[in-house]
N, C-alpha and C. Protein backbone atom coordinates (compact mmCIF):
# COMPACT_ATOMS: atom_id res chain seq x y z
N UNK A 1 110.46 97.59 103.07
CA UNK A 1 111.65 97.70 103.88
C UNK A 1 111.33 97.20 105.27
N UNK A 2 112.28 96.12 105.62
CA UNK A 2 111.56 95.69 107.04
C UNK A 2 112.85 96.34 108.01
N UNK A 3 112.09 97.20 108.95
CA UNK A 3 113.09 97.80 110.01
C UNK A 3 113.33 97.28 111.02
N UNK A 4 114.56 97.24 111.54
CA UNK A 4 114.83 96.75 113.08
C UNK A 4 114.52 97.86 114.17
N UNK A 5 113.67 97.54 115.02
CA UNK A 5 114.15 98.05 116.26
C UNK A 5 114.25 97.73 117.97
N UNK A 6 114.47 98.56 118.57
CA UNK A 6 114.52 97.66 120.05
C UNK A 6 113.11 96.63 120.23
N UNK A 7 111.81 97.29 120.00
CA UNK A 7 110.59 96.37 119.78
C UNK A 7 110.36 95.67 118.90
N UNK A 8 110.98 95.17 118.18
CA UNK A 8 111.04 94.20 117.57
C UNK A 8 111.08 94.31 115.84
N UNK A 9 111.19 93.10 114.90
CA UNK A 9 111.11 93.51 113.66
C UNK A 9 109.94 94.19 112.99
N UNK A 10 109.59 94.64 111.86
CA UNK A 10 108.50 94.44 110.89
C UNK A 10 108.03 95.82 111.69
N UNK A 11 106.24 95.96 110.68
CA UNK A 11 105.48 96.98 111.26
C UNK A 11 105.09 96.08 112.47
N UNK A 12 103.90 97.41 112.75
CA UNK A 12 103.15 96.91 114.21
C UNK A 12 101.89 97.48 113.72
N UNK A 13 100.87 97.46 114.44
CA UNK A 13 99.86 98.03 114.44
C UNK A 13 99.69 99.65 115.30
N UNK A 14 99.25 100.76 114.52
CA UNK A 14 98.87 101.92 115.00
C UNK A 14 97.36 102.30 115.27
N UNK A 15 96.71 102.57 116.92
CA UNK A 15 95.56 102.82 117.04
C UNK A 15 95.43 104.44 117.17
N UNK A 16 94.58 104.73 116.01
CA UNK A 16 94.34 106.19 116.13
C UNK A 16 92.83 106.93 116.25
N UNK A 17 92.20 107.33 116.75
CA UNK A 17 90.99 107.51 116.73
C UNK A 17 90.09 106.25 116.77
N UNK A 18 89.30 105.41 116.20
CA UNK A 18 88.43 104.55 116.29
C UNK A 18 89.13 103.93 115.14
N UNK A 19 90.57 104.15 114.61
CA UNK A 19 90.73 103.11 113.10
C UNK A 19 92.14 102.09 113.80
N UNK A 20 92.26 101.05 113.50
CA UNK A 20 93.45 100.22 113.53
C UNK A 20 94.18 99.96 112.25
N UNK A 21 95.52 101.19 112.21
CA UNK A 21 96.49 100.56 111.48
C UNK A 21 97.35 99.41 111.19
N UNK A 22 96.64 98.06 110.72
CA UNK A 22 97.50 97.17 110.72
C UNK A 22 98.48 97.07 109.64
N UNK A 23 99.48 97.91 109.73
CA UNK A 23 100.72 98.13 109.08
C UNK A 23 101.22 96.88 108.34
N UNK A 24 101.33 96.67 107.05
CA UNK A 24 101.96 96.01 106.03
C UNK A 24 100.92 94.98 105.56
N UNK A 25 99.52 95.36 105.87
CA UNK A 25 98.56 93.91 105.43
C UNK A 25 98.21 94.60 103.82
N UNK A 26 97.89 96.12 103.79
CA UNK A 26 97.36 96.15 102.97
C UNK A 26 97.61 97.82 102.97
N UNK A 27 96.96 98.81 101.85
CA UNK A 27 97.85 100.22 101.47
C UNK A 27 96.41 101.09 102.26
N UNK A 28 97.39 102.09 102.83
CA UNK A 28 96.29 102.85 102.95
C UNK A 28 96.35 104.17 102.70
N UNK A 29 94.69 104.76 102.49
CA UNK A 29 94.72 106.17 101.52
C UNK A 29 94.88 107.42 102.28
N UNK A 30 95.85 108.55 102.12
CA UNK A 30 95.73 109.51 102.90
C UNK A 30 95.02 110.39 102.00
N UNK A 31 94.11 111.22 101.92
CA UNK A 31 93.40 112.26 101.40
C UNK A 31 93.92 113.58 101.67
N UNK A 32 94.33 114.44 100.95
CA UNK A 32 95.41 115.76 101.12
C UNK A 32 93.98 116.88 100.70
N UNK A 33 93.99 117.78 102.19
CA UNK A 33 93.45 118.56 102.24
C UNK A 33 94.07 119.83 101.79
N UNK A 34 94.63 120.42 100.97
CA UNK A 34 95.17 122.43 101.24
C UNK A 34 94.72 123.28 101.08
N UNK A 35 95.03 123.75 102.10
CA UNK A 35 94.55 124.91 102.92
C UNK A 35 95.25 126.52 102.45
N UNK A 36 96.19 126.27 101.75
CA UNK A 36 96.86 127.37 101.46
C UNK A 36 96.59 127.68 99.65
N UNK A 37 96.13 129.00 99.95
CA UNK A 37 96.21 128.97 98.08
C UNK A 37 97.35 129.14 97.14
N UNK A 38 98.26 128.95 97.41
CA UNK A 38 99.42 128.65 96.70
C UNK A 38 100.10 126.61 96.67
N UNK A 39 99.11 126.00 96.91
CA UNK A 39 99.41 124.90 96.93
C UNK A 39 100.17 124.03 95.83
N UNK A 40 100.39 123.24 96.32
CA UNK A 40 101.90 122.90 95.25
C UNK A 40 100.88 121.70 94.12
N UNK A 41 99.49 121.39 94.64
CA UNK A 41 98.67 120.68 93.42
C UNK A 41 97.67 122.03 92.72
N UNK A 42 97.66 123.36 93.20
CA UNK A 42 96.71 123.81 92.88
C UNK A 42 95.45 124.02 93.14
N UNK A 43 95.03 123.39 94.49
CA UNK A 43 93.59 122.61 94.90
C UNK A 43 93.56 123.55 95.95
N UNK A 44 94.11 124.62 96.71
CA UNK A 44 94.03 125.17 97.53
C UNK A 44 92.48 125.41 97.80
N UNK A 45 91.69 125.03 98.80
CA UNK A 45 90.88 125.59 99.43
C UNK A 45 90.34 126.91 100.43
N UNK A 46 89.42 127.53 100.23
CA UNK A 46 89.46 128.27 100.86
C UNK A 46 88.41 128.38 101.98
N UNK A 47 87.70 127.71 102.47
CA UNK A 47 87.32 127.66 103.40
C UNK A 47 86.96 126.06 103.94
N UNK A 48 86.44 126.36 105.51
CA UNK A 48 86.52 124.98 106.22
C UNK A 48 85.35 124.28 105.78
N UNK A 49 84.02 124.84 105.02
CA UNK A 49 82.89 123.89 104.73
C UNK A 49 83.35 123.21 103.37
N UNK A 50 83.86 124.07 102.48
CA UNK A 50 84.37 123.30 101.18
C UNK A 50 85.80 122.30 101.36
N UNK A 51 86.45 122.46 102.31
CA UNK A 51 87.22 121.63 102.87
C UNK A 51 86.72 120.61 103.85
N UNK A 52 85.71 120.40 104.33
CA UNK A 52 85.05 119.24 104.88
C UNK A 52 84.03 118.79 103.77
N UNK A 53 83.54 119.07 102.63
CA UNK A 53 82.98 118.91 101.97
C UNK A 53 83.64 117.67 100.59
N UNK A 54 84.94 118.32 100.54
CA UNK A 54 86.24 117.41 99.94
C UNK A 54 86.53 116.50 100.67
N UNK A 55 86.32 116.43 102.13
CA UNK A 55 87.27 115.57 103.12
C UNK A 55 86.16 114.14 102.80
N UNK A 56 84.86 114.22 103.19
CA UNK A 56 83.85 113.70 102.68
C UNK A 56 83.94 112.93 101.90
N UNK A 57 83.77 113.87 100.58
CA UNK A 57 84.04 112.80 99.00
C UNK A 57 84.85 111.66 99.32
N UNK A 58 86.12 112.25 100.11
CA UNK A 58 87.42 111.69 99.72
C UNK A 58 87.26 110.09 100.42
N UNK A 59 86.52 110.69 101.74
CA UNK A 59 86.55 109.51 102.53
C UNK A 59 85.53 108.23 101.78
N UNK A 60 84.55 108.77 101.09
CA UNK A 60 83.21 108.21 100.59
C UNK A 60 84.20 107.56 99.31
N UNK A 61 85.23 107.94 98.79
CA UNK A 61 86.13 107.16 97.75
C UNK A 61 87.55 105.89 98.58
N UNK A 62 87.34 106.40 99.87
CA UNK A 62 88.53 105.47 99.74
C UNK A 62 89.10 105.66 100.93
N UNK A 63 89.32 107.17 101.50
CA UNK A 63 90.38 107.35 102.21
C UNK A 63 90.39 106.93 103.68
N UNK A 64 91.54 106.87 104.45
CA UNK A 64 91.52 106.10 105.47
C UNK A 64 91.93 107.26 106.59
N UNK A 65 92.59 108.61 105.51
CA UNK A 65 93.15 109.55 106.39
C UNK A 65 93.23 110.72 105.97
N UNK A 66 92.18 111.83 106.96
CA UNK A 66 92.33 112.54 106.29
C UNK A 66 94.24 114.20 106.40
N UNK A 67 94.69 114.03 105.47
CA UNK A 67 95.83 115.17 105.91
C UNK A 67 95.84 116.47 105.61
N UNK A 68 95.71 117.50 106.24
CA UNK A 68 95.61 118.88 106.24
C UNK A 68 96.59 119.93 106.52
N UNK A 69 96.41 120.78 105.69
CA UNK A 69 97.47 121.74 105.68
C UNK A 69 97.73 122.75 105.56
N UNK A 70 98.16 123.92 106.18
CA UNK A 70 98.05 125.31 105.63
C UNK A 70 98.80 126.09 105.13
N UNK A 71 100.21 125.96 104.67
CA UNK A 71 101.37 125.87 103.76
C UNK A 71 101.82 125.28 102.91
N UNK A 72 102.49 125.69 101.46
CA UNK A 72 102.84 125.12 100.63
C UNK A 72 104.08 124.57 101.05
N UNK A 73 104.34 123.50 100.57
CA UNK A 73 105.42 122.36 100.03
C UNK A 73 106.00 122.72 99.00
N UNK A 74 105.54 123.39 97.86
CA UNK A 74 105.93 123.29 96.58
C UNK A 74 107.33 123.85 96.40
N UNK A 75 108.33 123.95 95.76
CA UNK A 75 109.53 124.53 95.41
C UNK A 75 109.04 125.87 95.41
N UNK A 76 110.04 126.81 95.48
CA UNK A 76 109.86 128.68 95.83
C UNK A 76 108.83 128.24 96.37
N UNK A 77 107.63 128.09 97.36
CA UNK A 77 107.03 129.01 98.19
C UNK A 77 107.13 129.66 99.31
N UNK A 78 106.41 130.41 99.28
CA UNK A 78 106.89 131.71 100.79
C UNK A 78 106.60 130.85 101.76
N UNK A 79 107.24 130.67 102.97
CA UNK A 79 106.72 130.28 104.16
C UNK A 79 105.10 131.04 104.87
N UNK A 80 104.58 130.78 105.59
CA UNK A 80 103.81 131.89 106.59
C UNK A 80 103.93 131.34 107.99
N UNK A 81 103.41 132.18 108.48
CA UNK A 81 103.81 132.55 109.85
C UNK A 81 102.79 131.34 110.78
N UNK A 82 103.23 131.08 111.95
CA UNK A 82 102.60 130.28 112.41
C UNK A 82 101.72 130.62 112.53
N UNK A 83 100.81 132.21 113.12
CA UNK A 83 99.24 132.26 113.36
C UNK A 83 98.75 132.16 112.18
N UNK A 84 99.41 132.94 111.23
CA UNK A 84 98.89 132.21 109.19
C UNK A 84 98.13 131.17 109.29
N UNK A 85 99.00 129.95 109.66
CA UNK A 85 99.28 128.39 109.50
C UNK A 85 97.93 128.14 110.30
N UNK A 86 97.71 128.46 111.77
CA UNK A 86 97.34 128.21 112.39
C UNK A 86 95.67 128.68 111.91
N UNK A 87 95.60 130.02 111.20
CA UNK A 87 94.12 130.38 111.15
C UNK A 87 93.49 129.66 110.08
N UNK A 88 94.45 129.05 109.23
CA UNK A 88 94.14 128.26 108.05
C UNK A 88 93.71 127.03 108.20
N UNK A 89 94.20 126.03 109.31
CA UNK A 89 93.92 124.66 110.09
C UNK A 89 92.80 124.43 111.05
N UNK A 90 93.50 125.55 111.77
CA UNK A 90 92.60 124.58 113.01
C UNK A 90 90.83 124.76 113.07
N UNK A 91 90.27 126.05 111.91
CA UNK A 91 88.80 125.91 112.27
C UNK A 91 88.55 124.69 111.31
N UNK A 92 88.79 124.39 110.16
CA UNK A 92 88.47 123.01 109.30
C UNK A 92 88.49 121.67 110.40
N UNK A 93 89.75 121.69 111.51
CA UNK A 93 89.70 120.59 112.30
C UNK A 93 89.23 120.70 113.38
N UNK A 94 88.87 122.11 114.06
CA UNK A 94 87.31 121.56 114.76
C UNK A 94 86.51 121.05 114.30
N UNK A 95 85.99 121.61 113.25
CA UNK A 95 84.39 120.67 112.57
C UNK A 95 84.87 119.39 112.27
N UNK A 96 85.93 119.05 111.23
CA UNK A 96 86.28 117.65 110.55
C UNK A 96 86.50 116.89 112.04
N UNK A 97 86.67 117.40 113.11
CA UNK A 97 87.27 115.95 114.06
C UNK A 97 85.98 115.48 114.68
N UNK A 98 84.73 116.10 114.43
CA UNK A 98 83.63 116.47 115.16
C UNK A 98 82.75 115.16 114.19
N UNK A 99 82.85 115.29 113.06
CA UNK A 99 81.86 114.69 112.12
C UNK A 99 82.90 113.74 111.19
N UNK A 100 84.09 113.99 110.88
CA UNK A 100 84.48 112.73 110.09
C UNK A 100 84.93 111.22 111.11
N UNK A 101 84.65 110.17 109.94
CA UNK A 101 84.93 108.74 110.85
C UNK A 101 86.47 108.51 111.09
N UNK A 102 87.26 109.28 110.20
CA UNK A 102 88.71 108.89 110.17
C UNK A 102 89.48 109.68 110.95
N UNK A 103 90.91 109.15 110.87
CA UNK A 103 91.77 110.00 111.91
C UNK A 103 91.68 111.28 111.08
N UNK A 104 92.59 112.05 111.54
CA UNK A 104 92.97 113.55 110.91
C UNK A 104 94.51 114.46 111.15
N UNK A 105 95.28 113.69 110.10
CA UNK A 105 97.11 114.38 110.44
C UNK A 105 96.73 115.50 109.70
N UNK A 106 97.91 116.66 110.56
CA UNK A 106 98.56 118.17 110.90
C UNK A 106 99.60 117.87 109.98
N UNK A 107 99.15 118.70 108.84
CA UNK A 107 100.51 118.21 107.95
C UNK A 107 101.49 119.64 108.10
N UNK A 108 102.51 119.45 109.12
CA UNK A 108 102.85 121.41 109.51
C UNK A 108 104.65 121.15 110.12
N UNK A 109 105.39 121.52 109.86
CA UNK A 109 106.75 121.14 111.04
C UNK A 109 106.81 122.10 112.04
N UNK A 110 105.75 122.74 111.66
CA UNK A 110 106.01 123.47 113.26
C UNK A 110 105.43 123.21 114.58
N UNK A 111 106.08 123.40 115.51
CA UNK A 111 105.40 122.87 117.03
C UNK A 111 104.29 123.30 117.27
N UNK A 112 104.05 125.06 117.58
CA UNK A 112 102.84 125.57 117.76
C UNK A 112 101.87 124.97 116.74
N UNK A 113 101.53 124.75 115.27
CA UNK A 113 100.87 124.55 114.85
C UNK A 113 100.22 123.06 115.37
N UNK A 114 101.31 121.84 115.02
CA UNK A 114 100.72 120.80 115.60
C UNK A 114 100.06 120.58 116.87
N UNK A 115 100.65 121.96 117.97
CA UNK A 115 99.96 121.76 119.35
C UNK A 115 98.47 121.83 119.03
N UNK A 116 98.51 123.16 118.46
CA UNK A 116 96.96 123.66 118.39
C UNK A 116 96.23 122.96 117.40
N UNK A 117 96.37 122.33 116.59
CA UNK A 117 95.67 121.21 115.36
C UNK A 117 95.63 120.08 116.25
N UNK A 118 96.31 119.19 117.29
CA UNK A 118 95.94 118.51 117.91
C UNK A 118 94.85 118.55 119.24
N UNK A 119 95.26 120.18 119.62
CA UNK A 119 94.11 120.58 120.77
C UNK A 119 92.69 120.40 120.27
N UNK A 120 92.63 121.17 118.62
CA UNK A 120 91.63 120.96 117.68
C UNK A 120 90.93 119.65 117.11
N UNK A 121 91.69 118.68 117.73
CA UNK A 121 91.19 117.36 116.91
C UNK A 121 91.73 116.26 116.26
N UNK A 122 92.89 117.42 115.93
CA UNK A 122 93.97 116.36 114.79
C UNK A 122 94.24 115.14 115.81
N UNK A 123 94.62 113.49 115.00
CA UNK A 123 94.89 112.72 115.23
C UNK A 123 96.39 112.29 115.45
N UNK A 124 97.20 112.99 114.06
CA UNK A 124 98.48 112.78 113.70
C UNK A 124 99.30 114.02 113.56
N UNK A 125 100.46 114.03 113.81
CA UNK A 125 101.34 115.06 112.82
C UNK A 125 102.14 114.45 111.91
N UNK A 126 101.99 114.94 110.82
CA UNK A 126 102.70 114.84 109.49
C UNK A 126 103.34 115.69 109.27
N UNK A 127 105.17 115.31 109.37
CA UNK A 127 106.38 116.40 109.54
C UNK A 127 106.84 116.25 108.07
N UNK A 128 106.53 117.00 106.92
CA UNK A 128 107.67 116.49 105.50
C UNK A 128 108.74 116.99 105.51
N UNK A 129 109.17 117.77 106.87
CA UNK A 129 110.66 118.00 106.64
C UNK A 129 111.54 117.30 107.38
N UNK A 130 111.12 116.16 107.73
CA UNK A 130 112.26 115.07 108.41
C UNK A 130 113.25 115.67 109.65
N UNK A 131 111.89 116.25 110.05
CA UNK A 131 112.81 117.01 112.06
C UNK A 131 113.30 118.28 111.03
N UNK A 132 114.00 118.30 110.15
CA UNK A 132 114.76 119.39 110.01
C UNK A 132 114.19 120.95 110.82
N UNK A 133 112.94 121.02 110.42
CA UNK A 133 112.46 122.75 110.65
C UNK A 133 111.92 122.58 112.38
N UNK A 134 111.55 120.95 112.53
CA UNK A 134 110.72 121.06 114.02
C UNK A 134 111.10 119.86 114.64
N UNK A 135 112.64 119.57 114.96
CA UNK A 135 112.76 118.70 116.15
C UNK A 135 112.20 118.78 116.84
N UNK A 136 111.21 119.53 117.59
CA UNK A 136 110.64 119.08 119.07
C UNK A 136 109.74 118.13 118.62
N UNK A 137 109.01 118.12 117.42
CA UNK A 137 107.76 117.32 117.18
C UNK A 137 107.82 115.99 117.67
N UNK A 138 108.73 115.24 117.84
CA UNK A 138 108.51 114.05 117.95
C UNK A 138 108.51 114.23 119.78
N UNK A 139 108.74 115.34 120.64
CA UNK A 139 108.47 115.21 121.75
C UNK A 139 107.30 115.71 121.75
N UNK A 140 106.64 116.23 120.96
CA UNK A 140 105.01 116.62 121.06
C UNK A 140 104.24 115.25 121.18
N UNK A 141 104.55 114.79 119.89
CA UNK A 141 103.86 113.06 119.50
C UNK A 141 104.29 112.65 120.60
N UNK A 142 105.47 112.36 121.37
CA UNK A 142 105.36 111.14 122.42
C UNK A 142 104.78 111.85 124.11
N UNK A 143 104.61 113.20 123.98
CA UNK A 143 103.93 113.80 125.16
C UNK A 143 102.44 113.62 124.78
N UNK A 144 101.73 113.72 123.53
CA UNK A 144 100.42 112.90 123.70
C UNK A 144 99.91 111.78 122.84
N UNK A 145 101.23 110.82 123.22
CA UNK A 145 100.96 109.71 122.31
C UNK A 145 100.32 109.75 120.96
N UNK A 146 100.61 110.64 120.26
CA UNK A 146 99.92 110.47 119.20
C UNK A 146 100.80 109.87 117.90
N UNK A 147 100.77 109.23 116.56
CA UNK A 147 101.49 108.50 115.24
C UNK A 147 101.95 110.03 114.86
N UNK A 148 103.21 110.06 114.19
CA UNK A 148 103.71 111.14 113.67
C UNK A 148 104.46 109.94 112.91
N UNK A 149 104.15 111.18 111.52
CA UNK A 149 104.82 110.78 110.19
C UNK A 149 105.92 111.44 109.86
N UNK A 150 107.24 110.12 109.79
CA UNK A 150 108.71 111.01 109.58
C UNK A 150 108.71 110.96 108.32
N UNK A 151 109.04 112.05 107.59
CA UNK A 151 109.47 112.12 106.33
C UNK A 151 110.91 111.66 105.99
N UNK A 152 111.11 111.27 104.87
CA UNK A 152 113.05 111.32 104.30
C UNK A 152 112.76 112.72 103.73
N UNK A 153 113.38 114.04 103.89
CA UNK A 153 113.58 114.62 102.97
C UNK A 153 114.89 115.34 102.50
N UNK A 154 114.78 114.89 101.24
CA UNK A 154 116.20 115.32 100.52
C UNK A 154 116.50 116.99 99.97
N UNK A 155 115.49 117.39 100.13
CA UNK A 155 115.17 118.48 99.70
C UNK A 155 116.64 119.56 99.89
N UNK A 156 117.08 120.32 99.18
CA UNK A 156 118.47 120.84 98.85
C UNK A 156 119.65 119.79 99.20
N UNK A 157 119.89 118.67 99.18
CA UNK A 157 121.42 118.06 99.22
C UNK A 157 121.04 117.25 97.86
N UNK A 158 122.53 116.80 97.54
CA UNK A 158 123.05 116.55 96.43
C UNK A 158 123.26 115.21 96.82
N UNK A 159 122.32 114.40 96.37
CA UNK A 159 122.30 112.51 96.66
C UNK A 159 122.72 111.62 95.82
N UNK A 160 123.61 111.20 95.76
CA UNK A 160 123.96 110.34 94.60
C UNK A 160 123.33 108.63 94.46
N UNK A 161 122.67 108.04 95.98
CA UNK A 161 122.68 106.95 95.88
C UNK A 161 121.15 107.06 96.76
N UNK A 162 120.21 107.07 96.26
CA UNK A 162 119.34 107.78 96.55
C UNK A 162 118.67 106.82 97.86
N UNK A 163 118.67 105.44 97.40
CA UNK A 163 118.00 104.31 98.24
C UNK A 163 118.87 104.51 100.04
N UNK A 164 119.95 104.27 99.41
CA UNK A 164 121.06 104.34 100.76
C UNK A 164 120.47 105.60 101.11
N UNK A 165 120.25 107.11 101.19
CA UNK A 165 119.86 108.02 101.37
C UNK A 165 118.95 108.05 102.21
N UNK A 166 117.57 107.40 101.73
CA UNK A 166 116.33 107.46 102.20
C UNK A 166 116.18 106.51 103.23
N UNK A 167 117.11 105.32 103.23
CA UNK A 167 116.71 103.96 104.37
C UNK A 167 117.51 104.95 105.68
N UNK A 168 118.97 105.37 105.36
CA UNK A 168 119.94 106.11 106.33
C UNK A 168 119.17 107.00 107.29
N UNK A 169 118.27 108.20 106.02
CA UNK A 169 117.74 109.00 107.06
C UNK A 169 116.40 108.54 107.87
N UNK A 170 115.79 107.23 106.99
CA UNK A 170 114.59 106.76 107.99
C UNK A 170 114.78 106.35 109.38
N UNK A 171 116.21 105.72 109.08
CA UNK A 171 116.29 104.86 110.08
C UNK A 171 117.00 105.95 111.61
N UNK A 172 117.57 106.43 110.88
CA UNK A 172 117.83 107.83 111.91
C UNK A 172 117.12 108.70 112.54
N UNK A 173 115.98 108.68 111.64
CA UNK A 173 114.53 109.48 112.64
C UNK A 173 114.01 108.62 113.41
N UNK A 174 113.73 107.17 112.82
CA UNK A 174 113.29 106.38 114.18
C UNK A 174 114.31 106.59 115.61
N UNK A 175 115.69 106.08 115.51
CA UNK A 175 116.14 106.82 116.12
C UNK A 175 115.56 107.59 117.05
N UNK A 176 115.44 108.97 116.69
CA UNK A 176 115.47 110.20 117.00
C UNK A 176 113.82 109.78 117.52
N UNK A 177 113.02 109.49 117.32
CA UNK A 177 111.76 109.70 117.91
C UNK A 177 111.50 108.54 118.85
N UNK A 178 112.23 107.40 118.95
CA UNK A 178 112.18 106.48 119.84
C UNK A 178 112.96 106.80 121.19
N UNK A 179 114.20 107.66 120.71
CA UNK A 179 114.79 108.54 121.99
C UNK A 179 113.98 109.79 123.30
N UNK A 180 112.93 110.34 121.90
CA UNK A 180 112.09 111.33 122.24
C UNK A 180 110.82 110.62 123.17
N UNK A 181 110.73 108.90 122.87
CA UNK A 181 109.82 108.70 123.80
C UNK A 181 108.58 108.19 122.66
N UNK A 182 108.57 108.51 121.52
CA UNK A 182 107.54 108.01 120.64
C UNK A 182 107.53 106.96 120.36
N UNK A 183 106.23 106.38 121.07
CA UNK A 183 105.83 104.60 120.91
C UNK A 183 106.25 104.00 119.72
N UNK A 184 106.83 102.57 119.59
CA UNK A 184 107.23 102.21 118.49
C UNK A 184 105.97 102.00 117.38
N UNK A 185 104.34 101.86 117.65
CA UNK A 185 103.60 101.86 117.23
C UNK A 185 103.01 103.17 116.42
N UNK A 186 103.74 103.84 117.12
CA UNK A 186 103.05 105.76 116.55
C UNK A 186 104.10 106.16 115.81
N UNK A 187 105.23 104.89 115.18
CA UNK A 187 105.64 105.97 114.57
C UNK A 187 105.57 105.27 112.57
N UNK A 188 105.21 106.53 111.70
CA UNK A 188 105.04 105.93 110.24
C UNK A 188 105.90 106.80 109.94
N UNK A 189 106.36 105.90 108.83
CA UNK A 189 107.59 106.23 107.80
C UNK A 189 107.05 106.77 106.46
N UNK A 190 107.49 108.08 106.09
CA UNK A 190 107.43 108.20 104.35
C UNK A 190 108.98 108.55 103.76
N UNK A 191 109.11 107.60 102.45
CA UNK A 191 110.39 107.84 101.66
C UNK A 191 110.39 109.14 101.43
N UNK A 192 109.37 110.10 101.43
CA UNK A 192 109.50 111.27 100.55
C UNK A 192 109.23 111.05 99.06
């Protein structure tokens, strides 16, 4: 999908930590850390050495990024509370920002969490609820320049035309985060 915006067509390049995203040359791997034991793959981890220990492998296979998390995604799960969220993240991303080569996205919609996962190290925030739960985020990302990942998510509406759906709401979060001040370079798109 090539997007328009005030900076011009196509991707751009995103600099995050010591890696250069050159957007549309070639795919790159995000590695999904969870942190919560109710995780929606099952893989929940429970602590930060066996979770840098995975981050590792992952990177030693491929990955370009690592994403972390301390809440489920999955359909029915319970929410938790931001210090929850927060005690579950941020000691894995002191150590991981300390010793891994790659960036490291806050996969969280909440503000406090991404503050403190970024104070911690994190590189990125990764929002999968498309602003819904944490509009401010994209004024977090453009108060410290950092790439935040907008999600499409459809999650409870009734879509009939699914493509029109997903370009509508992409293009509406750019929007929304280019208003907020987020570099046209920091910002990545997921369909959901």
């Amino acid at each position: 999908m090539t997007v328009e915006s005030k900076h011009g067509p196509g991707p751009g390049v995103t600099h995050c930590k010591d890696t250069m995203f050159h957007w549309g040359t070639r795919t790159y791997i995000m590695g999904i850390i969870n942190l919560s034991p109710d995780s929606f793959s099952g893989d929940g981890l429970a602590s930060a050495e066996s979770a840098l220990e995975r981050a590792q492998q992952m990177i030693a296979e491929g990955a370009d990024i690592i994403d972390v998390g301390g809440e489920s995604t999955r359909p029915q799960s319970s929410p938790v509370s931001i210090e929850e969220e927060i005690a579950r993240v941020v000691p894995f991303i002191r150590v991981a920002a300390k010793v891994l080569p790659v960036p490291i996205s806050i996969d969280t919609y909440k503000y406090e969490v991404a503050r403190k996962a970024l104070d911690a190290g994190a590189n990125i925030i990764n929002d999968v609820s498309g602003l819904r739960e944490g509009p401010d985020l994209v004024k977090l990302a453009a108060g410290r320049d950092v790439p935040i990942v907008l999600t499409s998510n459809e999650r409870g509406h009734a879509v009939t035309n699914i493509m029109q759906s997903v370009t509508g709401n992409l293009s509406k979060l750019i929007v929304t985060a280019e208003e907020a001040g987020v570099a046209w370079r920091n910002i990545i798109l997921d369909p959901g």
